[in-house]
N, C-alpha and C. Protein backbone atom coordinates (compact mmCIF):
# COMPACT_ATOMS: atom_id res chain seq x y z
N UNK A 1 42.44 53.40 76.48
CA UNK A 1 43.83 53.53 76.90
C UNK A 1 44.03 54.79 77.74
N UNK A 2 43.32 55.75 77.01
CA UNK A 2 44.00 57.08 78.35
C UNK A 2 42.96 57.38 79.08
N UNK A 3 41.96 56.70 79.45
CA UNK A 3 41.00 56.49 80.98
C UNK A 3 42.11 55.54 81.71
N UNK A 4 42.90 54.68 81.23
CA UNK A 4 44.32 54.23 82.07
C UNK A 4 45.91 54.51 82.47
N UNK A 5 45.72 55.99 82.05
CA UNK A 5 46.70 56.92 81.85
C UNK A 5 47.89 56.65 80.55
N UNK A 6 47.38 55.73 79.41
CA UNK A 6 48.09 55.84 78.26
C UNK A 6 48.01 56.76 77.40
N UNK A 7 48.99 57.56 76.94
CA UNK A 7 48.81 58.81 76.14
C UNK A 7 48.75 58.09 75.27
N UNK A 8 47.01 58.69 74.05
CA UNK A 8 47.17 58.29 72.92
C UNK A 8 46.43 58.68 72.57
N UNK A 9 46.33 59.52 70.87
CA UNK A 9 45.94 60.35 70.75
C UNK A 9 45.76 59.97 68.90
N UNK A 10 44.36 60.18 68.52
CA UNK A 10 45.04 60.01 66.92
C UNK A 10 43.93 61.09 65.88
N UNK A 11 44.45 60.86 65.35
CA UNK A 11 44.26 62.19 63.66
C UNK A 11 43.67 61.06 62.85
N UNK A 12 42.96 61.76 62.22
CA UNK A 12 41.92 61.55 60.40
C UNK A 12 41.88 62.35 59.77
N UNK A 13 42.84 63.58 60.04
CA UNK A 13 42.87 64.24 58.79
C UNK A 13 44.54 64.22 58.22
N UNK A 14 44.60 62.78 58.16
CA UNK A 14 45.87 62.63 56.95
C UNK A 14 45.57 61.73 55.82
N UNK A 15 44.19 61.89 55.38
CA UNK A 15 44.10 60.65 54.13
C UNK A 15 43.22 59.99 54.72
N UNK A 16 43.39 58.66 53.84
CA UNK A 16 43.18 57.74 54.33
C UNK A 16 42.92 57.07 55.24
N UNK A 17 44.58 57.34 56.00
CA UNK A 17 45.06 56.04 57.30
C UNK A 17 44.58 57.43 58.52
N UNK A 18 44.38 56.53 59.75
CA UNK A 18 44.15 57.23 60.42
C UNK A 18 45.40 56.70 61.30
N UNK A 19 45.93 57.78 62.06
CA UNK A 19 47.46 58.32 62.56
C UNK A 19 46.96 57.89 64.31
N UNK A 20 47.57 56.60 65.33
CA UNK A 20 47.47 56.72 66.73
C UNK A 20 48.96 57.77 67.03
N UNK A 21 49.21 58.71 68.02
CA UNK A 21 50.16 58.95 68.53
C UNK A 21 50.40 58.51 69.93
N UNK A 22 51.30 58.45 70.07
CA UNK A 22 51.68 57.69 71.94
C UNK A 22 53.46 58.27 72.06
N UNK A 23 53.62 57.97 73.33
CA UNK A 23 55.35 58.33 73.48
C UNK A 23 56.04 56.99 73.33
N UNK A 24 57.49 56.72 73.42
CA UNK A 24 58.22 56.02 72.91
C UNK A 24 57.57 54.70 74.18
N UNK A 25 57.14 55.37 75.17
CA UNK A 25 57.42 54.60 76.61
C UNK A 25 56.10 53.48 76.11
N UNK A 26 55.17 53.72 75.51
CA UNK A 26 53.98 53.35 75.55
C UNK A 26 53.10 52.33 73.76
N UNK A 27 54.38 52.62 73.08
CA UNK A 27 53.96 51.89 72.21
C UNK A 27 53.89 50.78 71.50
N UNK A 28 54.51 49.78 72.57
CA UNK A 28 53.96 47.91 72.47
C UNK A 28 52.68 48.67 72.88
N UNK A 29 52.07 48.64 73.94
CA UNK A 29 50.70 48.72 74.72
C UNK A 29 50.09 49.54 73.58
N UNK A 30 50.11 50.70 73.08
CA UNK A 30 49.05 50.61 72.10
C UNK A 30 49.03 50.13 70.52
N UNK A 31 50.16 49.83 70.34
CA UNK A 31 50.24 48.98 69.17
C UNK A 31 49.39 47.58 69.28
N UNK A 32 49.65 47.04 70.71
CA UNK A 32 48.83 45.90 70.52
C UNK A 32 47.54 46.18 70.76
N UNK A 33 46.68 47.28 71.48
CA UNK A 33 45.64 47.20 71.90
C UNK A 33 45.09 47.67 70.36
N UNK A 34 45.46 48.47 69.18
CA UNK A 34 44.78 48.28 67.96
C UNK A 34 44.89 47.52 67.30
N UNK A 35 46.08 46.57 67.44
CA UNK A 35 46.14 45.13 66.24
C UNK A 35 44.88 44.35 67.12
N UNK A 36 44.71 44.48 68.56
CA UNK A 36 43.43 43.40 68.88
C UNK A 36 42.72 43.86 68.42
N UNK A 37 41.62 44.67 67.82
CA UNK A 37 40.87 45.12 67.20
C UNK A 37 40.73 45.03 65.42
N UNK A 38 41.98 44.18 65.44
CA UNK A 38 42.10 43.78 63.66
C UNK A 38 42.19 44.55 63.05
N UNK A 39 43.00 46.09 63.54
CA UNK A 39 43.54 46.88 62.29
C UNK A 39 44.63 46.48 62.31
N UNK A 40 44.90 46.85 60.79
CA UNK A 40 46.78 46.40 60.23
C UNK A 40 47.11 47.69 61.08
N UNK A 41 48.53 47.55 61.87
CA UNK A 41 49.11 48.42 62.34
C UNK A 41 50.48 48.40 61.43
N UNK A 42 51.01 49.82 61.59
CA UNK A 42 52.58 49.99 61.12
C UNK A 42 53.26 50.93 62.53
N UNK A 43 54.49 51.32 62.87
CA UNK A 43 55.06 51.46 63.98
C UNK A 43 56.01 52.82 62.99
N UNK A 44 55.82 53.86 63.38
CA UNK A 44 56.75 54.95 62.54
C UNK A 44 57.39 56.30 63.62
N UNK A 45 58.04 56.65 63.56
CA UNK A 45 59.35 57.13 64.55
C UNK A 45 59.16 58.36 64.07
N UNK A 46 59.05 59.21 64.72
CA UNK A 46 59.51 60.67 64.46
C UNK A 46 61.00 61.11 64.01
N UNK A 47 61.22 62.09 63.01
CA UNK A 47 62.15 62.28 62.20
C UNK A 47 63.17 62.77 63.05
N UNK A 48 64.44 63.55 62.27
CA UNK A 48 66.01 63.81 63.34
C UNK A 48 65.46 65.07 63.81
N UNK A 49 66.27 65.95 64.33
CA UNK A 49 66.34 66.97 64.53
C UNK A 49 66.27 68.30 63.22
N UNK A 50 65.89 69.33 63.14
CA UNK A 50 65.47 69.90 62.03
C UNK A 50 67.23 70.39 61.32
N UNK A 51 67.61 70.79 60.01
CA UNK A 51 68.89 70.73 59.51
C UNK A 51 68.53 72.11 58.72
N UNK A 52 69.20 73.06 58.73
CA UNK A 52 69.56 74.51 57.36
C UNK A 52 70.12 73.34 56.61
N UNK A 53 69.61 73.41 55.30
CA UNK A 53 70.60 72.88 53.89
C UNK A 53 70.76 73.73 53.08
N UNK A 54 72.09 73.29 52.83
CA UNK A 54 72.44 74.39 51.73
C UNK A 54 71.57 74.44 50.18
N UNK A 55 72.06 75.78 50.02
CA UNK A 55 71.63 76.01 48.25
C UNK A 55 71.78 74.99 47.57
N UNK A 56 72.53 74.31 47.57
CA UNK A 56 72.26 72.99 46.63
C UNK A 56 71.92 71.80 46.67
N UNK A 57 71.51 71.86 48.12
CA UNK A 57 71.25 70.72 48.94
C UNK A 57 69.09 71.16 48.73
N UNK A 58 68.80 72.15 48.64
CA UNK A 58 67.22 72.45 48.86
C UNK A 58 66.37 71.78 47.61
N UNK A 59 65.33 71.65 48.01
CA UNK A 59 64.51 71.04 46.68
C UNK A 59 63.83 71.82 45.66
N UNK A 60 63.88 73.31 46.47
CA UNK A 60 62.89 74.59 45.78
C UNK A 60 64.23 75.74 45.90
């Protein structure tokens, strides 16, 4: 994919699963180019913008 200028980029050091990254623009094209290869794929979005929570809102 990125010898065809698709950004994509992935990690093995989260466990298990190993992590593709790509931008929003590009991920039918590599979602499908690893389901052809017969891995189970899942599709996961980067989180909001970062938030201060309050004192009673924190977990620690």
């Amino acid at each position: 994919l990125r010898e065809e200028g698709v950004p994509a980029y992935f990690s093995t050091d989260t466990g298990a699963s190993v992590y593709v990254n790509t931008t929003a623009n590009h991920v039918d094209r590599v979602e499908a180019a690893i389901a052809d290869l017969g891995v189970e794929t899942r599709i996961w979005t980067v989180g909001g913008p970062a938030a201060v929570l309050d004192d009673d809102e924190a977990l620690f």
